[in-house]
Protein backbone atom coordinates (compact mmCIF):
# COMPACT_ATOMS: atom_id res chain seq x y z
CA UNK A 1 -24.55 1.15 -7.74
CA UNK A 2 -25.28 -0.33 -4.70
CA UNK A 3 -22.36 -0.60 -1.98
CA UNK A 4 -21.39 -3.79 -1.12
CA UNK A 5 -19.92 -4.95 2.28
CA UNK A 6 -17.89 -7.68 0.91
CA UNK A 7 -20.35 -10.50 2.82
CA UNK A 8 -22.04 -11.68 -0.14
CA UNK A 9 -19.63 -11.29 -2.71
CA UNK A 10 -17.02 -13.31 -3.68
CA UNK A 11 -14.91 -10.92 -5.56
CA UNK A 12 -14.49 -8.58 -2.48
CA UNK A 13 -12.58 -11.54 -0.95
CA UNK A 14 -9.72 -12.17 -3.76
CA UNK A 15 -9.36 -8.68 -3.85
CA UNK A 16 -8.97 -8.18 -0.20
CA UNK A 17 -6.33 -11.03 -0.09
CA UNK A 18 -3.96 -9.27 -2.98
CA UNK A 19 -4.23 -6.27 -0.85
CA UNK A 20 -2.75 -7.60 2.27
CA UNK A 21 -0.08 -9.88 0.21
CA UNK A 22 1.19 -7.07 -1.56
CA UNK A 23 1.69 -5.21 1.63
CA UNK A 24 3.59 -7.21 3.56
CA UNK A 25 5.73 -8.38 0.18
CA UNK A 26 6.35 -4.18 -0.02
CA UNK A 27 7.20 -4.12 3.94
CA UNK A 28 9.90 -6.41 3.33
CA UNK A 29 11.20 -5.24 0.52
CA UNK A 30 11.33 -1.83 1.59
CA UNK A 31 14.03 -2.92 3.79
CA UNK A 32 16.29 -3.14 0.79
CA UNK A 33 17.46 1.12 -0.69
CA UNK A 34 17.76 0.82 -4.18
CA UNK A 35 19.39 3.39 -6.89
CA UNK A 36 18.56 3.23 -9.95
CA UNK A 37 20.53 5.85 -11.46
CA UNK A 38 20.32 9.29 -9.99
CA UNK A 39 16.98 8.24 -7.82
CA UNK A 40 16.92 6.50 -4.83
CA UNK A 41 13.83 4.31 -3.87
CA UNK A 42 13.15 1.32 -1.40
CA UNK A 43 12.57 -1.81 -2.68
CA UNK A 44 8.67 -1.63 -1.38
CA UNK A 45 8.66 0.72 -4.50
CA UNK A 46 7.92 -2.52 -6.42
CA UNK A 47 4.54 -3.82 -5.68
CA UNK A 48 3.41 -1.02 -3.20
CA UNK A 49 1.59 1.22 -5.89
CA UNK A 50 -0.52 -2.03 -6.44
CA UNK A 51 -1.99 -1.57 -2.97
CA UNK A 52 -3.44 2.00 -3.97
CA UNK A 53 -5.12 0.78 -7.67
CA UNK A 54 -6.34 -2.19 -5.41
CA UNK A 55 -7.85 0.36 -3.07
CA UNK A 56 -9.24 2.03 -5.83
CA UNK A 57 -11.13 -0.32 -7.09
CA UNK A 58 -12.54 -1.20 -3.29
CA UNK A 59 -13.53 2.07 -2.71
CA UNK A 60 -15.04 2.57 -6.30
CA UNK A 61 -17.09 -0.46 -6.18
CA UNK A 62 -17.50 -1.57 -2.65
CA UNK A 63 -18.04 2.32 -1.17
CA UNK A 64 -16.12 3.62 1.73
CA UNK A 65 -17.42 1.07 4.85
CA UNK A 66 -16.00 -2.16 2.97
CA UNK A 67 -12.44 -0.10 2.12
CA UNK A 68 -11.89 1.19 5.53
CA UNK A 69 -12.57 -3.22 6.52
CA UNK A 70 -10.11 -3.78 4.03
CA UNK A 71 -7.37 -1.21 5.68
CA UNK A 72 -8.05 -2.45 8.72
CA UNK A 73 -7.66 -6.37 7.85
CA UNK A 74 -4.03 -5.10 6.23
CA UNK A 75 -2.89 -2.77 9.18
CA UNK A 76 -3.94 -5.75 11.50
CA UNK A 77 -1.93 -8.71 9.24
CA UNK A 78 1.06 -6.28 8.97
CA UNK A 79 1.16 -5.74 12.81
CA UNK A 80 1.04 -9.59 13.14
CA UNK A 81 3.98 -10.12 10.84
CA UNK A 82 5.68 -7.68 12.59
CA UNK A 83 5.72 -8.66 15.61
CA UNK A 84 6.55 -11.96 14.89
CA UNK A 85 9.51 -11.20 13.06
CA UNK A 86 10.74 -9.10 16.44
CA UNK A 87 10.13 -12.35 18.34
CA UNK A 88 11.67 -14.48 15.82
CA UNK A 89 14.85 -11.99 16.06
CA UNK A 90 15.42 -12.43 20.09
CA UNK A 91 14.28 -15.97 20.56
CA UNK A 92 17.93 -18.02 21.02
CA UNK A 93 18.66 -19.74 17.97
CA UNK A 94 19.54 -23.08 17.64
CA UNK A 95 22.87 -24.17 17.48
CA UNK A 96 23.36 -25.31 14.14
CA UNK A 97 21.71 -22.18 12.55
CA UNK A 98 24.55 -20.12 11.21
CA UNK A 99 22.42 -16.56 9.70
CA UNK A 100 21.51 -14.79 13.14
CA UNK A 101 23.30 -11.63 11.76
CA UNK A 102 21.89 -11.85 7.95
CA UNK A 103 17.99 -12.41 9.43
CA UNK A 104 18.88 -9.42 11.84
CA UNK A 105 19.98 -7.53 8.90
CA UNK A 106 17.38 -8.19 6.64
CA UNK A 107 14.16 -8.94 9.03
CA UNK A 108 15.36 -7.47 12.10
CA UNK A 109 14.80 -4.11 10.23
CA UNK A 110 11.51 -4.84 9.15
CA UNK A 111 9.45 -3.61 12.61
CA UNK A 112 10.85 -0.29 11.87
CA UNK A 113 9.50 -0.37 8.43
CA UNK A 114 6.44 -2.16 8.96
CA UNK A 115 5.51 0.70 11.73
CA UNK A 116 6.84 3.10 9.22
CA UNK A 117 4.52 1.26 6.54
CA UNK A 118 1.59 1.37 8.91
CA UNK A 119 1.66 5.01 10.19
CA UNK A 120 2.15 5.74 6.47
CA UNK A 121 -0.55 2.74 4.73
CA UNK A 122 -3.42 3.99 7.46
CA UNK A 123 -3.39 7.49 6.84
CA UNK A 124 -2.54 7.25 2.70
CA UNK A 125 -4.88 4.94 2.31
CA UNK A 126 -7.89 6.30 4.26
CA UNK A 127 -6.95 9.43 2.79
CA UNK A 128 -7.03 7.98 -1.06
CA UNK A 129 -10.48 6.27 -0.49
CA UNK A 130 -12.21 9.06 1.19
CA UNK A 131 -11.30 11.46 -1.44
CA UNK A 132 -12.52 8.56 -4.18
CA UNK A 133 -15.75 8.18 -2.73
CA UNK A 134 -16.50 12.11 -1.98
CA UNK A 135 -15.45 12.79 -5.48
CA UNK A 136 -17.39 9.97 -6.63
CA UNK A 137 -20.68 11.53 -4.97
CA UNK A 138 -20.05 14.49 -6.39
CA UNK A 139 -19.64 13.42 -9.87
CA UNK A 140 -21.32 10.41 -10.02
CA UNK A 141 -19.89 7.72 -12.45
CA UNK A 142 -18.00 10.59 -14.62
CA UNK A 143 -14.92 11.32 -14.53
CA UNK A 144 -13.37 8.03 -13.17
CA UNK A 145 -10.00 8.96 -14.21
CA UNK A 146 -9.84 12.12 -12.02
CA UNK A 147 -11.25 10.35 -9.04
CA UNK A 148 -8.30 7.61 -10.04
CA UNK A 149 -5.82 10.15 -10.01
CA UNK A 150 -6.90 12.74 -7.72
CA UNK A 151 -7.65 10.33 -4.66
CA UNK A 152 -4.07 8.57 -6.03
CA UNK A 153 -2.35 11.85 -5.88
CA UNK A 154 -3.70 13.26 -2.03
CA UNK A 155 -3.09 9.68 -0.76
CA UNK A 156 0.09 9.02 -2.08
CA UNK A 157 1.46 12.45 -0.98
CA UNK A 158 0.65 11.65 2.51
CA UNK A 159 1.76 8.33 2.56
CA UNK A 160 5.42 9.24 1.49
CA UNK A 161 6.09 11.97 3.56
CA UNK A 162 5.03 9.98 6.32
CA UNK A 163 6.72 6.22 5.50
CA UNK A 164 9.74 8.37 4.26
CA UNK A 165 10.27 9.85 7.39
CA UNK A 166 9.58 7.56 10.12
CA UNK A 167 11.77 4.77 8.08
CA UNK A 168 14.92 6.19 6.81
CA UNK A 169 15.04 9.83 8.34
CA UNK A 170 18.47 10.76 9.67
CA UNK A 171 19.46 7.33 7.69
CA UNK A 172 19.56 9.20 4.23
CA UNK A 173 19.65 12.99 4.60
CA UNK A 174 19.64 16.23 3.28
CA UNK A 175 19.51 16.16 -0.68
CA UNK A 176 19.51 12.68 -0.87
CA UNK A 177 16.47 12.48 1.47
CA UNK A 178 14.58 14.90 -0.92
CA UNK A 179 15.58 12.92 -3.67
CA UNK A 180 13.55 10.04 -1.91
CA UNK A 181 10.24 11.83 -0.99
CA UNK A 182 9.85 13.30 -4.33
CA UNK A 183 11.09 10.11 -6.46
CA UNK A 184 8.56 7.82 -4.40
CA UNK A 185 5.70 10.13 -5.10
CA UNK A 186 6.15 11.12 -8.53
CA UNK A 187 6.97 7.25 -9.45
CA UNK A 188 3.75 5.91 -7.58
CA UNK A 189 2.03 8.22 -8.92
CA UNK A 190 3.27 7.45 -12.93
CA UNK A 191 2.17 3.99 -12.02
CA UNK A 192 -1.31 4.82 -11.56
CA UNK A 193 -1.66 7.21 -14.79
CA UNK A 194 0.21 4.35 -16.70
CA UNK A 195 -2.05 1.27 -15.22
CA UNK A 196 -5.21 3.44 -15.40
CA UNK A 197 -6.33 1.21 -18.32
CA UNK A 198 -5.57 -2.14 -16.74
CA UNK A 199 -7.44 -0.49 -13.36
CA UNK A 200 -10.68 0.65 -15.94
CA UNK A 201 -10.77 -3.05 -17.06
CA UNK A 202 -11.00 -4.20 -13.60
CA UNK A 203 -13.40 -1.66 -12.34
CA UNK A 204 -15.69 -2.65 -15.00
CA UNK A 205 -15.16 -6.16 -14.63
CA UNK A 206 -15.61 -6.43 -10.81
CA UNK A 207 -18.69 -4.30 -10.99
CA UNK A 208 -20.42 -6.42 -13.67
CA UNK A 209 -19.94 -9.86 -11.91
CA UNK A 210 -20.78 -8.39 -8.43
CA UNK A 211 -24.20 -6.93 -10.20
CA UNK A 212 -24.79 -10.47 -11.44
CA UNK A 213 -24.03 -12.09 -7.81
């Protein structure tokens, strides 16, 4: 199948703007640690897996150029909200506004994450899309469900260690640390073998209405 920039296709565009939203929804909610049970996992836990079966299907149908335009458009949005967040958080506030300390707490952590997030979204996601599309021109359309997982699992990897450590290192430590690296793989991960149907559907889907463009 032809690769597609994104320029002429309609499809590329929705799917570019889910990919940003659910990054910066993860960012923020990353700021939040949750436990659920014996496991410990940031709230960005959520939605973030999304991004990779997003980038998935990118990569898949699109080809490597039009993924790395959709990192970049992501990285760039996130740096954006970022930084305005930071200025938000030092610009006086006015004197009937009563939360300073709760939109410190909350968003005043969230430049830490986001460059956490970023460090750890550029490389995974680069990462997942190369391996994709080198597996992809090895195999040709077989094996979808190995490029799915395999470009899930290298990406994903990567991605943890990284976010993991710039975010919450010397925050959480020792076991409880591991506990975090290995739960956030494993979990993302599980959510791309258990959503490997729904990502099939939309493969198939996006590549039939972008052949009949």
């Amino acid at each position: 199948m032809k690769k597609h920039t994104g320029s002429r296709y309609r499809h590329f565009d929705i799917l570019l703007a889910l990919f940003v939203a659910l990054l910066l929804i993860s960012n923020i909610a990353a700021t939040k640690l949750l436990a659920i049970g014996p496991f410990i996992m940031d709230g960005g836990a959520i939605l973030f897996p999304l991004t990779y079966i997003i980038g998935d299907v990118l990569a898949e149908v699109y080809g490597l150029k039009a993924a790395k335009r959709a990192i970049v458009t992501a990285f760039g949005v996130s740096t954006l909200a970022a930084l305005t967040f930071l200025a938000v958080q030092y610009l006086p506030g006015a004197p009937e506004y009563e939360n300073q300390a709760a939109f410190e707490a909350v968003l005043g952590f969230v430049p830490q994450i986001v460059i956490a997030s970023l460090a750890a979204f550029f490389c995974g996601q680069f990462i997942n899309a190369y391996v994709l599309v080198k597996m992809k021109e090895k195999w040709g359309e077989r094996n979808l469900w190995a490029r799915l997982i395999g470009s899930t699992i290298a990406g994903q990897l990567v991605d943890t260690i990284i976010f993991c450590t710039i975010a919450f290192y010397g925050v959480i430590t020792g076991w409880t640390f591991v506990n975090y690296v290995v739960v956030g793989v494993a979990y993302k991960v599980a959510m791309e073998i258990i959503l490997l149907p729904v990502t099939y559907r939309v493969v198939a889907l996006v590549k039939r209405h972008e052949a009949d463009e």
